[in-house]
N, C-alpha and C. Protein backbone atom coordinates (compact mmCIF):
# COMPACT_ATOMS: atom_id res chain seq x y z
N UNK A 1 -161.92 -17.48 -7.34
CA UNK A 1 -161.60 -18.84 -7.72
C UNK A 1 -160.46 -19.33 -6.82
N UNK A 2 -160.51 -20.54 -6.10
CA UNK A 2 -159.67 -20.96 -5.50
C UNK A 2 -158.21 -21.13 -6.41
N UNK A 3 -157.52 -21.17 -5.43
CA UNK A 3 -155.58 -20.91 -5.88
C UNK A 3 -155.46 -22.36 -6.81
N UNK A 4 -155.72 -23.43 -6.43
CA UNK A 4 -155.90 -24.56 -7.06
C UNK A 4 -156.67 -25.10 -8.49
N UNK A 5 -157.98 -24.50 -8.61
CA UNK A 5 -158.16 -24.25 -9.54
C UNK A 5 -157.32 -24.44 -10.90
N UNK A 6 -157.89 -25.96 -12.20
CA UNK A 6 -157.59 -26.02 -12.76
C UNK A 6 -156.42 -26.80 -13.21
N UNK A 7 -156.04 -27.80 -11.74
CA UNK A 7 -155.12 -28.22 -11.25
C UNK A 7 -155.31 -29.48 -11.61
N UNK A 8 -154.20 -30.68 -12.07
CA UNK A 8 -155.10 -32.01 -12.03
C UNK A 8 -153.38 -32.74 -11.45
N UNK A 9 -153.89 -33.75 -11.51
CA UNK A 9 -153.16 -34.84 -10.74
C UNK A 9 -153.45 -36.23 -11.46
N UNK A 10 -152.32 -37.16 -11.63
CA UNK A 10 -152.50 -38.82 -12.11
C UNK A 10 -152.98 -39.63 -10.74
N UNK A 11 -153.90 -40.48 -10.95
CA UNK A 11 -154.34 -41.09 -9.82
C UNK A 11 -154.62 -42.98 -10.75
N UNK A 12 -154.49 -43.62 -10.05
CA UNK A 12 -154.82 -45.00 -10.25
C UNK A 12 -156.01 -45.24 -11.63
N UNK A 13 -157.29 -43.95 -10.78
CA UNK A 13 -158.36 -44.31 -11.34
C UNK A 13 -158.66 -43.41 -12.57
N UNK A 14 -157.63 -42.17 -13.07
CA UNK A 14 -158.30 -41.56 -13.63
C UNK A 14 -157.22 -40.02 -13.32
N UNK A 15 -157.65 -38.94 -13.58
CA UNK A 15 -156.76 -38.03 -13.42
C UNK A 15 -157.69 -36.97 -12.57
N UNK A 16 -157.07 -36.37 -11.48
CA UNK A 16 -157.75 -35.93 -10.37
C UNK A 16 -158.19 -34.58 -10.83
N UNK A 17 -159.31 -34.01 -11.67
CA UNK A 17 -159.82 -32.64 -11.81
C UNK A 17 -160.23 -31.95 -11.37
N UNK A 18 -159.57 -30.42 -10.96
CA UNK A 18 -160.18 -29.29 -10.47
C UNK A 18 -161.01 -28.68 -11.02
N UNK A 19 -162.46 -28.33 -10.96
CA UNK A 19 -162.88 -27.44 -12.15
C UNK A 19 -161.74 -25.98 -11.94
N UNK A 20 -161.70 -25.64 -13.51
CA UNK A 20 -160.67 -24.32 -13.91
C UNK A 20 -161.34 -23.07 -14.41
N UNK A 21 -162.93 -23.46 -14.49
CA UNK A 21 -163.62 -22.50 -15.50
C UNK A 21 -164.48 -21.67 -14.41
N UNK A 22 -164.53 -20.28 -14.17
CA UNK A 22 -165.37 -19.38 -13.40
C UNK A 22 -167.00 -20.38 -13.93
N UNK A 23 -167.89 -19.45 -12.96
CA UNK A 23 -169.31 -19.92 -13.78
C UNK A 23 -169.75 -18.51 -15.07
N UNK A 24 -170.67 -18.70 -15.64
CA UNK A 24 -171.01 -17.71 -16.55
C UNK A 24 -172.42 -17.00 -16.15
N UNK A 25 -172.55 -15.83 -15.55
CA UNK A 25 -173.62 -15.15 -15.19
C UNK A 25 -173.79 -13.93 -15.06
N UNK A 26 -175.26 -13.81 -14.60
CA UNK A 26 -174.82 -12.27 -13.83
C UNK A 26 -176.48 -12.44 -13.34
N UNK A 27 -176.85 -10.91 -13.05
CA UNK A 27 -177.90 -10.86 -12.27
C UNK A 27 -179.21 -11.06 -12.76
N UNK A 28 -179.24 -11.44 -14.29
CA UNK A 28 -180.63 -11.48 -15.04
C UNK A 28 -180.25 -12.83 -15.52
N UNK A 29 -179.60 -13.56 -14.90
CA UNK A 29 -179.63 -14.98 -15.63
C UNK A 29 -181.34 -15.37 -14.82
N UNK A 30 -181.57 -16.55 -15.98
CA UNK A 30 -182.85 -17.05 -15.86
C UNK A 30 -182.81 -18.22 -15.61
N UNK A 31 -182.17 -18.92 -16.19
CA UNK A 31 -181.70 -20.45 -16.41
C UNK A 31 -180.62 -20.75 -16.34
N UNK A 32 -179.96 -21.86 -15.41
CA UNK A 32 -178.85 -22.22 -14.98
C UNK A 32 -178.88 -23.93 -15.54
N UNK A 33 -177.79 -23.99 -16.80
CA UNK A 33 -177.40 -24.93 -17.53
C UNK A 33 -176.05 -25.53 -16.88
N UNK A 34 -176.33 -26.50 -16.34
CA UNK A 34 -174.97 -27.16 -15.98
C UNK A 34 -174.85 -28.59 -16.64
N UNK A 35 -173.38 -28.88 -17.04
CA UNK A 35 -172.96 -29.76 -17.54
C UNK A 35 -172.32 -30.78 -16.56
N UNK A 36 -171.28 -31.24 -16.76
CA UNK A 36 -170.20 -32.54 -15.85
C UNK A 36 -169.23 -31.90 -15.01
N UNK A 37 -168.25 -31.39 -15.92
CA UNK A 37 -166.61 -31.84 -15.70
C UNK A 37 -166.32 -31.22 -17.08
N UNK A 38 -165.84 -29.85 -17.25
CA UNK A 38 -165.17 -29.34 -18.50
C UNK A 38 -164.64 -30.52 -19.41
N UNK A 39 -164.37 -30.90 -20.33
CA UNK A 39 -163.45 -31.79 -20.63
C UNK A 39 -162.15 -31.43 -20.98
N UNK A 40 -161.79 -32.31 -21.69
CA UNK A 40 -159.83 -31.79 -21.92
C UNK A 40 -160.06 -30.49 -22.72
N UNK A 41 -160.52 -30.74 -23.39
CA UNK A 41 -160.61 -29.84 -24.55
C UNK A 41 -160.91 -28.06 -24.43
N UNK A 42 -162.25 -28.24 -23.44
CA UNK A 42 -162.91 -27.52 -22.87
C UNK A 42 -161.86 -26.59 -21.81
N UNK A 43 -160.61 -27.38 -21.35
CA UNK A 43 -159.80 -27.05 -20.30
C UNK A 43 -158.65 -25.99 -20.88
N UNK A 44 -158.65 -26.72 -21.92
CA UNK A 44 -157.47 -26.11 -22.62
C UNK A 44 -158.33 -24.75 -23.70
N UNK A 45 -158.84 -24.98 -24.18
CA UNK A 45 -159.42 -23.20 -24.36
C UNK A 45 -159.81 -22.48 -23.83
N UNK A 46 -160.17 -22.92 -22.80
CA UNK A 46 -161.14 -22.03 -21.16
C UNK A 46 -161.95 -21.62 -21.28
N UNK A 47 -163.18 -22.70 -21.78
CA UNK A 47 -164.34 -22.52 -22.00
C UNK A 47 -164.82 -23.38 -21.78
N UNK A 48 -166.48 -23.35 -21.46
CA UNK A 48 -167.30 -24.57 -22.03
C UNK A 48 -167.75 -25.15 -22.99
N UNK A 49 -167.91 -26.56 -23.11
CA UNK A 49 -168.28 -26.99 -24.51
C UNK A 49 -167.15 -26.90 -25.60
N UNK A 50 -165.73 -26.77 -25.25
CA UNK A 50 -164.88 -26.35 -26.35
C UNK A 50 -164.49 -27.40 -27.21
N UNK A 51 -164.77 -28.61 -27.13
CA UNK A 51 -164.85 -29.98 -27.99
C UNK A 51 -165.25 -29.07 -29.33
N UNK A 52 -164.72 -28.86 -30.52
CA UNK A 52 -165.51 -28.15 -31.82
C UNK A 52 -166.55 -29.36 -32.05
N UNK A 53 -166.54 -31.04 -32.02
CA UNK A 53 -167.67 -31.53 -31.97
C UNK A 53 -168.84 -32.19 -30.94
N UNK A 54 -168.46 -30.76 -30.22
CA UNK A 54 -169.66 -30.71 -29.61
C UNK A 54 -170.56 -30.07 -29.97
N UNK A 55 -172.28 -30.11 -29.57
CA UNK A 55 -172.89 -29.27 -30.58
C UNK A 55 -173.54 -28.63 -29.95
N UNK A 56 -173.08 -28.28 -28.52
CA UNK A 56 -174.04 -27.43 -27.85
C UNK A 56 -174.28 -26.10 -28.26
N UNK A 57 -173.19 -25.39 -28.73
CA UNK A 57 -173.28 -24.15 -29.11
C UNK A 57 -174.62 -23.61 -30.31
N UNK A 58 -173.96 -24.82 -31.81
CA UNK A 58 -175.13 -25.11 -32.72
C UNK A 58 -176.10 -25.05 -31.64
N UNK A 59 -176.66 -25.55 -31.01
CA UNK A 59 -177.70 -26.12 -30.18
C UNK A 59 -178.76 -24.72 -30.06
N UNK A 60 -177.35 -23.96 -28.92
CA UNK A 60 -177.81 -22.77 -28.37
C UNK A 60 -178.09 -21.78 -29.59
N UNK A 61 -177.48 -21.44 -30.39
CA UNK A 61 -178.07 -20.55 -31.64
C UNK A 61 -178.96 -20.75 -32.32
N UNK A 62 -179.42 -22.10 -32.38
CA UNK A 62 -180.49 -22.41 -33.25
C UNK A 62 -181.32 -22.39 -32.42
N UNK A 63 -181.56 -22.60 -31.49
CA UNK A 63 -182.37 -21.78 -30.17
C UNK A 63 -183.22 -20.53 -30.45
N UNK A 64 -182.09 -19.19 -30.74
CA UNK A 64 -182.16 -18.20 -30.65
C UNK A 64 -182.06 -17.79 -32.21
N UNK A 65 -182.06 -18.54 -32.94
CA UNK A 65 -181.74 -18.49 -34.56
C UNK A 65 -180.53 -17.53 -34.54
N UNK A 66 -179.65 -17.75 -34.30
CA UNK A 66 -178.47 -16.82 -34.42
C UNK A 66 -177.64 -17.67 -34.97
N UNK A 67 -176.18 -16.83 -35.46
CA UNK A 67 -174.98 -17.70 -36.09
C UNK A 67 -174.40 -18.68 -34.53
N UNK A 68 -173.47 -19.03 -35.05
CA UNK A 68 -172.80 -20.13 -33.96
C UNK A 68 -171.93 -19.42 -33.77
N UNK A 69 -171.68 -19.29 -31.97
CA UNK A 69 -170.82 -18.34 -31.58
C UNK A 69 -168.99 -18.95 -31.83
N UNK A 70 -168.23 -17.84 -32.69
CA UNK A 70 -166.92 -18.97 -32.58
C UNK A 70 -165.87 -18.27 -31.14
N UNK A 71 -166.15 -17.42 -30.83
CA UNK A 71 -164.96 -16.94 -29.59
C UNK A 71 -165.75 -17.24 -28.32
N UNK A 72 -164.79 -17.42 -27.45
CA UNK A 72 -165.28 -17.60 -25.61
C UNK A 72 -166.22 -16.34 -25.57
N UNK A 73 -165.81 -15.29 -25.90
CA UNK A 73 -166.71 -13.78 -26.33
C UNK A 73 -167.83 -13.96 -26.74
N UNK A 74 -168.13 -14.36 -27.79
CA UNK A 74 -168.92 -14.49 -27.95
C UNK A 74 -170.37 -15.62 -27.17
N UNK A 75 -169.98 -16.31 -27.34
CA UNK A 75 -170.31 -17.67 -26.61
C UNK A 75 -171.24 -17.11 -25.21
N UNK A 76 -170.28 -16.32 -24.73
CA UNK A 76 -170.37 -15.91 -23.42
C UNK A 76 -171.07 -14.51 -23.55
N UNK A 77 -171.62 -13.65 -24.16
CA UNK A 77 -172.55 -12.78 -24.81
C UNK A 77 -173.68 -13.44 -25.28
N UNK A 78 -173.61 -14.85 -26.20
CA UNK A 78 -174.80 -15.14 -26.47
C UNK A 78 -175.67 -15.81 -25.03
N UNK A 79 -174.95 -16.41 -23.93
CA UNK A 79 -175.68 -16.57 -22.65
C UNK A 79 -176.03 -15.70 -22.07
N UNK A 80 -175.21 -14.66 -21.90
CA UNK A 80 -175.65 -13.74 -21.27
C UNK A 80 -177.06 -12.77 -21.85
N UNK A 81 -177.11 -12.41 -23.30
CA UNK A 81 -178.01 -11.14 -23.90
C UNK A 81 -179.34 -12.84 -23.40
N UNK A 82 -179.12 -13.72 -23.50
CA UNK A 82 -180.79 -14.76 -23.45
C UNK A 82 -180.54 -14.98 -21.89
N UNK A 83 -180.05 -14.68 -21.03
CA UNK A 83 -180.47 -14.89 -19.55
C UNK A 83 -179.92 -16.23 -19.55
N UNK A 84 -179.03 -16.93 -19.28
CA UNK A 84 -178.37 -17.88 -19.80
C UNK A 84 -177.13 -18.30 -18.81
N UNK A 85 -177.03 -18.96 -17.66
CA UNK A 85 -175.84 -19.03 -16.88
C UNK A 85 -175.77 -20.47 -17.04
N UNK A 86 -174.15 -20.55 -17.10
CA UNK A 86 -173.13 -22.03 -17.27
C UNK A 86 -172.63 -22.03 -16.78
N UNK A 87 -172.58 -23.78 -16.12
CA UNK A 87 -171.90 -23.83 -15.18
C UNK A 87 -171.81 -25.74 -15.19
N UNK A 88 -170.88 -25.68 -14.30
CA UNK A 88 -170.84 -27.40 -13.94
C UNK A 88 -171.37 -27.86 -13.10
N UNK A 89 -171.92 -29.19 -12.61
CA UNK A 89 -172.27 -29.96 -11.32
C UNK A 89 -171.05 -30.04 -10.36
N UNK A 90 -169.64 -30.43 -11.24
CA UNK A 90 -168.62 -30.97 -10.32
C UNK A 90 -167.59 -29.57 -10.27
N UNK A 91 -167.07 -29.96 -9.01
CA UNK A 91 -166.17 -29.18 -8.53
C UNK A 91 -164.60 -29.62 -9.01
N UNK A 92 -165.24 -31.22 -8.35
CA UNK A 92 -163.68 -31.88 -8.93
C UNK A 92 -164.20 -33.37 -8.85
N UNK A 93 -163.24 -34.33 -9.41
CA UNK A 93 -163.77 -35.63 -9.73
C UNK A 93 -162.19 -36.19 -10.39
N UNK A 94 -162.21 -37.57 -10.07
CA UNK A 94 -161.15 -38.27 -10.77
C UNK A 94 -161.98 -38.75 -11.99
N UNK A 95 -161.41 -38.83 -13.41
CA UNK A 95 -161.85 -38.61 -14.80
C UNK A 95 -160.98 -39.17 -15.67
N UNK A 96 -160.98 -40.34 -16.86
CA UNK A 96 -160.24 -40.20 -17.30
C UNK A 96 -160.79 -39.68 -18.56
N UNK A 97 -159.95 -38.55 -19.22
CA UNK A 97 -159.95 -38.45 -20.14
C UNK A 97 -161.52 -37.30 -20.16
N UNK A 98 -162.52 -37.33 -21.36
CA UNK A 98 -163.72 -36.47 -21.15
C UNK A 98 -165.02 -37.84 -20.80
N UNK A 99 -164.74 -38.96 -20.83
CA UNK A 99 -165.46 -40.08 -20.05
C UNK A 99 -166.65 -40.13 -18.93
N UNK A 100 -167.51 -39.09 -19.05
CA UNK A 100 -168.53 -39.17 -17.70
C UNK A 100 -168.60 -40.57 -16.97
N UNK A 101 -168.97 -41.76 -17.60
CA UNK A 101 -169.07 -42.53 -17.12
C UNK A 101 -168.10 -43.15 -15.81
N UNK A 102 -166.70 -42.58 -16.09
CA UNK A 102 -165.25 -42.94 -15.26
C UNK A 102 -165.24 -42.27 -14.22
N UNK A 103 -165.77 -41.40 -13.53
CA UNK A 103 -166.32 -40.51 -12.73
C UNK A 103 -166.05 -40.86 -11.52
N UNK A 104 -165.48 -40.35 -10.89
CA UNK A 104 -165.07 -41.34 -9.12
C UNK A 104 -165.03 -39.82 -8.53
N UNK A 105 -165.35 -40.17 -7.10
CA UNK A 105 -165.21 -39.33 -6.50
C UNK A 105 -165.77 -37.97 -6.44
N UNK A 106 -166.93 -38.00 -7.09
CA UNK A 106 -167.06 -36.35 -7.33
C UNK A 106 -167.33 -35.55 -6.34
N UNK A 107 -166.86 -34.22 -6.15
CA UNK A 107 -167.44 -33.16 -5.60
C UNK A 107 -168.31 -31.93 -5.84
N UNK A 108 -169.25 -31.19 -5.55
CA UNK A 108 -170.41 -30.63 -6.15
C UNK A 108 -169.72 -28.98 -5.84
N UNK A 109 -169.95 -28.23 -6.81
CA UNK A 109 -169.51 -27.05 -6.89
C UNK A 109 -171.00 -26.84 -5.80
N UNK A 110 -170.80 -24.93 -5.35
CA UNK A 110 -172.04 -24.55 -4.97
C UNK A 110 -172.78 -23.58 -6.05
N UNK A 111 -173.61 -24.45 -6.12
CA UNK A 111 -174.80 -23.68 -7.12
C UNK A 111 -175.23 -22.51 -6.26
N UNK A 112 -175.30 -23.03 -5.12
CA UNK A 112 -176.08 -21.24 -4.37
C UNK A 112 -175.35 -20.51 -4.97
N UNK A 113 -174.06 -20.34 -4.85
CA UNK A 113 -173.65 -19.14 -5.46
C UNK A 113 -174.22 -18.61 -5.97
N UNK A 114 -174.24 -19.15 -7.46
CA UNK A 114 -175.41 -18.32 -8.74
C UNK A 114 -176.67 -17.94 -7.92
N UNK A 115 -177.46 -18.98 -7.60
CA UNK A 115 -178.83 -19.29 -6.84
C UNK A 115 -179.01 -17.55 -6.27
N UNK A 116 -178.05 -17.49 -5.30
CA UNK A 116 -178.26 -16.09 -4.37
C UNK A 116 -177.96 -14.93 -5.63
N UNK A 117 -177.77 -15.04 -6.56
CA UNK A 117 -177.62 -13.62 -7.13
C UNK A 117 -178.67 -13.40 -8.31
N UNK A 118 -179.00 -14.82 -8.99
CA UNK A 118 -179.38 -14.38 -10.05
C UNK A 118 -180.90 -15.07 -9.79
N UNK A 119 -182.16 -14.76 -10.61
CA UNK A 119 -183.55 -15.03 -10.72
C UNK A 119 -183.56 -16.07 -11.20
N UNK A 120 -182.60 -17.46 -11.02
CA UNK A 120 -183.36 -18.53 -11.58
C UNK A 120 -184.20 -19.10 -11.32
N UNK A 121 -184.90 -19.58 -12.47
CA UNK A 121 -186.29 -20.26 -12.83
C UNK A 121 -186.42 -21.49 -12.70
N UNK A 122 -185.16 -21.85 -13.86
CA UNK A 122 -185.37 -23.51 -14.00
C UNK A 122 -183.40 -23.52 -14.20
N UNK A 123 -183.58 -24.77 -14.06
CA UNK A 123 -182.04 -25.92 -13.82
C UNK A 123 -182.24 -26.67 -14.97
N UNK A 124 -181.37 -26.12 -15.54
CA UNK A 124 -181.01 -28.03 -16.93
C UNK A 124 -179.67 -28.45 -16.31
N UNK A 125 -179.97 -29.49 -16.87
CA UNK A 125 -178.36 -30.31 -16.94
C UNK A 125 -178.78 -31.08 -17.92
N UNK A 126 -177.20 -31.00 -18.84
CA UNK A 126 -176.96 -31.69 -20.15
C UNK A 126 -176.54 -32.89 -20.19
N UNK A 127 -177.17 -33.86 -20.20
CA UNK A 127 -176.45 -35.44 -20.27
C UNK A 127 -177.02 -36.09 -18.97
N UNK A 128 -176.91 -37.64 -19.11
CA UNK A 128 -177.65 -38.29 -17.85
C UNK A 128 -176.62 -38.22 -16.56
N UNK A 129 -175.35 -38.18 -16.66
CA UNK A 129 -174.47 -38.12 -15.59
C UNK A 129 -174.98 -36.76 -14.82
N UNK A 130 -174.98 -35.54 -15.75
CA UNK A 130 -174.69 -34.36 -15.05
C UNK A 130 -176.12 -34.30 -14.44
N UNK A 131 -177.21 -34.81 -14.42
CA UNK A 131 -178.28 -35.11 -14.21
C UNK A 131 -178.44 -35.74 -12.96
N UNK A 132 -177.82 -36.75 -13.41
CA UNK A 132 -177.77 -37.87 -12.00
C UNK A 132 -177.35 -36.99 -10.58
N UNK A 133 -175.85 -36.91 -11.21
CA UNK A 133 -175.02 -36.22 -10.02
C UNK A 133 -175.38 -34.94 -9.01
N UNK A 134 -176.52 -34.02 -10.19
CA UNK A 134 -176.95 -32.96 -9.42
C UNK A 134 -178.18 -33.38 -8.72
N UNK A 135 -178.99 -34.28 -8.89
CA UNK A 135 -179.98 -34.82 -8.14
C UNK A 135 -179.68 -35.07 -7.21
N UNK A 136 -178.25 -36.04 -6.86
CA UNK A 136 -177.84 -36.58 -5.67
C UNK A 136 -177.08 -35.92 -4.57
N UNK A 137 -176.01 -34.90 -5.67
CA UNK A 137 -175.21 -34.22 -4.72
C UNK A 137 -175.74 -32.26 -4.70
N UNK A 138 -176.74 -32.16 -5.52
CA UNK A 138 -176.79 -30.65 -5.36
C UNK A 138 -177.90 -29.85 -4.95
N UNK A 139 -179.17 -30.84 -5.39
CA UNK A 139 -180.58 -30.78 -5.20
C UNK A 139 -180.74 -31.20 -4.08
N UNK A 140 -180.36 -31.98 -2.83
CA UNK A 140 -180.68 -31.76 -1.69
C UNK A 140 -180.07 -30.76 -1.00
N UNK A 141 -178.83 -29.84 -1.01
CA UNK A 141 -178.50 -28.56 -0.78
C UNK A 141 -179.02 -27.27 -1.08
N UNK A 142 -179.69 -27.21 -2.49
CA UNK A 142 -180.11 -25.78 -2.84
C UNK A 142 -181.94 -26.22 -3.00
N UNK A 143 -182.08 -27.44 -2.85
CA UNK A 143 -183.80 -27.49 -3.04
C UNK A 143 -184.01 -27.17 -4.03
N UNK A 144 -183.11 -27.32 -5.66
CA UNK A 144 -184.08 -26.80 -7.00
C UNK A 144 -183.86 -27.80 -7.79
N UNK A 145 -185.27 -28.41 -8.06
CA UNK A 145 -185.10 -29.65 -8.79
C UNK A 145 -184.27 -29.22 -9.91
N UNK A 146 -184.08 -30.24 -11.31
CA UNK A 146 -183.21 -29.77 -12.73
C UNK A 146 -184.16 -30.41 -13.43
N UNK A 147 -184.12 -30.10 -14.60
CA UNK A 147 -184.86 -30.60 -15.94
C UNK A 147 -183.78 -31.58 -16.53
N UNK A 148 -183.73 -32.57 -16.88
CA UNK A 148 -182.14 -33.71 -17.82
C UNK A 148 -182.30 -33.25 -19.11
N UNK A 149 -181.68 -32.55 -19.87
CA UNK A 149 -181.31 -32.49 -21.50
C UNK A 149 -181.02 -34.09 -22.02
N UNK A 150 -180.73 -33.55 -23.24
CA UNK A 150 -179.56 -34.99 -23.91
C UNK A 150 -178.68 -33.92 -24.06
N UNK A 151 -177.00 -35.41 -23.90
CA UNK A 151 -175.68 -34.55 -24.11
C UNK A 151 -176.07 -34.19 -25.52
N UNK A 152 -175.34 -33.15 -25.81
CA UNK A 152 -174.58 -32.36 -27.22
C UNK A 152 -173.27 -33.13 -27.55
N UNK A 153 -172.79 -33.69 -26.15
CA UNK A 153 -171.19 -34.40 -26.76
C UNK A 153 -171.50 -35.22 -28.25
N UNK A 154 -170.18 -35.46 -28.59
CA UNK A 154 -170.13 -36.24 -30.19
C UNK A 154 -170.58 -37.94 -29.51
N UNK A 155 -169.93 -38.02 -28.13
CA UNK A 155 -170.59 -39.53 -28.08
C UNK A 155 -172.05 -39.83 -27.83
N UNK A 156 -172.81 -38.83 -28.23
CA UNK A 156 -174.32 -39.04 -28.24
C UNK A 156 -174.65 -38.58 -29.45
N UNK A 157 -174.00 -39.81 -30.24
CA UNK A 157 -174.17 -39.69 -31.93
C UNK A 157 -175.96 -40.06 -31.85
N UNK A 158 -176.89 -40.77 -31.80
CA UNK A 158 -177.76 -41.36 -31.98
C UNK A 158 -178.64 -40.33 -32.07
N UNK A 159 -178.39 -38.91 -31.76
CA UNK A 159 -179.48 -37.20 -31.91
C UNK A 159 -178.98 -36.46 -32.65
N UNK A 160 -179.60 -36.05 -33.82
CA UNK A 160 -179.57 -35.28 -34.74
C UNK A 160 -179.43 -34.40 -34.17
N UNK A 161 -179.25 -33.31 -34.83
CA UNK A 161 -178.96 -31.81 -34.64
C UNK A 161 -180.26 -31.35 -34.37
N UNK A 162 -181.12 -31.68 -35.45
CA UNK A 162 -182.77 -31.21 -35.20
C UNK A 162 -183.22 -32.19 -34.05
N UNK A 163 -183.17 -32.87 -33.42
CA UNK A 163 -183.86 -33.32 -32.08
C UNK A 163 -182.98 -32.84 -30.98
N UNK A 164 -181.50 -32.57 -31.23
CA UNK A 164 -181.56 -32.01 -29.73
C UNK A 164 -182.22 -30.78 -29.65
N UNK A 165 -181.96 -29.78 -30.87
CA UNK A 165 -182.54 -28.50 -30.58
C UNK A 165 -184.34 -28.38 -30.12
N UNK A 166 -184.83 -29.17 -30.58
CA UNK A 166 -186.47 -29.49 -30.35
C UNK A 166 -186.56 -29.74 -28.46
N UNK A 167 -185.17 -30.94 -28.01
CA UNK A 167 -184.94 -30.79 -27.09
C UNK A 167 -185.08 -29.96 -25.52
N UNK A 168 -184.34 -29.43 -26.35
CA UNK A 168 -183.67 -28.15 -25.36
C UNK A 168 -184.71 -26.96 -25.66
N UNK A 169 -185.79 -26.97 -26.53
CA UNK A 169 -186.81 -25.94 -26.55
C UNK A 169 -187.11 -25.17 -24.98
N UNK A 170 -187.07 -26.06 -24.24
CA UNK A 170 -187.88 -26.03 -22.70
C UNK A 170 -186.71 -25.02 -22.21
N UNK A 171 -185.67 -24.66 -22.21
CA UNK A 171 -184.45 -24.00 -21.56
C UNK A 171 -184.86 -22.96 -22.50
N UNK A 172 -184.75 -22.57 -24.06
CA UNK A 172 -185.39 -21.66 -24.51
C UNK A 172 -186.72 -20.64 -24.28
N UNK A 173 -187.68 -21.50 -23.74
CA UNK A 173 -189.07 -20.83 -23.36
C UNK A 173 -188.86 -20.22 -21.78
N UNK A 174 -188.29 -20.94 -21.15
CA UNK A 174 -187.89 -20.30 -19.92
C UNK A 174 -186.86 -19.25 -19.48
N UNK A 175 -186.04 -19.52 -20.37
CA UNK A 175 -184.61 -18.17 -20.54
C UNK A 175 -185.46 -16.98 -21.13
N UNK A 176 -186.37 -17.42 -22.02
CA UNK A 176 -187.04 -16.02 -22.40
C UNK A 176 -188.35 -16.06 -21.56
N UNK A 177 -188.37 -16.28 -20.05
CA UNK A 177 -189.35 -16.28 -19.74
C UNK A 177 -190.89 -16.55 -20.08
N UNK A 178 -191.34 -17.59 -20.83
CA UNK A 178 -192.77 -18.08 -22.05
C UNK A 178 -192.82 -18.78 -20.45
């Protein structure tokens, strides 16, 4: 991880973010789930998804019918035992606040990374930003299209709990290889 890492800065437009979070993998990941831009929240526990109303986690267990993971430990065991790597689109980006939309500047982490080590299959990205952004800035570098989720964030009140998980079925059938 670069020395910088995790680093932010006040800027005009927004506050200048380093991603701070390693990616989550290893050599039997199947599916590579990337999100935005950690958010505040997410920054400060050192994890992904650490908003408690976010519902990706719910998401991911009801997936796998399991409990909802409550430690980074766990969390990070339940991706891993389902073939399961997390990660972000951005490297860094001016942001205010957890706001996708405020988004300036972004820079694209390298997905090869993962790409060269692990057997992925398929690419999600969660939300239309993280979607957008990897189409534009990541998918002409590594050549692997992504599948678009819906966010889990709380500001994508308008999806039940039971439609995102119906959702995200497709990241399920492919992490377990179907």
């Amino acid at each position: 991880m670069a020395s910088n890492a995790g680093k932010e800065a006040s800027t005009p437009a927004g506050r200048l973010v380093i991603h701070p979070l390693d990616p989550i993998f290893d050599e039997k990941s199947r599916v590579l789930v990337l999100g935005t831009m950690p958010s505040p929240k997410s920054r400060e526990v050192h994890f992904y998804f650490g908003n408690p109303q976010n519902r990706f986690w719910r998401v991911v267990a009801a997936l796998w019918q399991e409990g909802v993971p409550e430690t980074n430990d766990a969390r990070r065991d339940l991706c891993l035992r389902h073939h399961v790597a997390l990660w972000d689109v951005l490297r860094s980006c001016t942001i205010e606040g957890a706001s996708d939309a405020s988004i300036r500047n972004p820079v694209p982490n390298d997905v090869g990374r993962i790409l060269s080590i692990a057997p992925i299959a398929r690419v999600f990205c969660t939300g239309s930003t993280a979607t957008r952004l990897y189409q534009r800035l990541v998918e002409p570098a590594c050549g692997v299209p992504c599948t678009g989720l819906p966010s889990t964030s709380p500001a994508n009140a308008r999806m039940r709990l039971d439609d995102l998980v119906a959702a995200y079925e497709p990241l399920r059938r492919a992490a377990d290889g179907e």
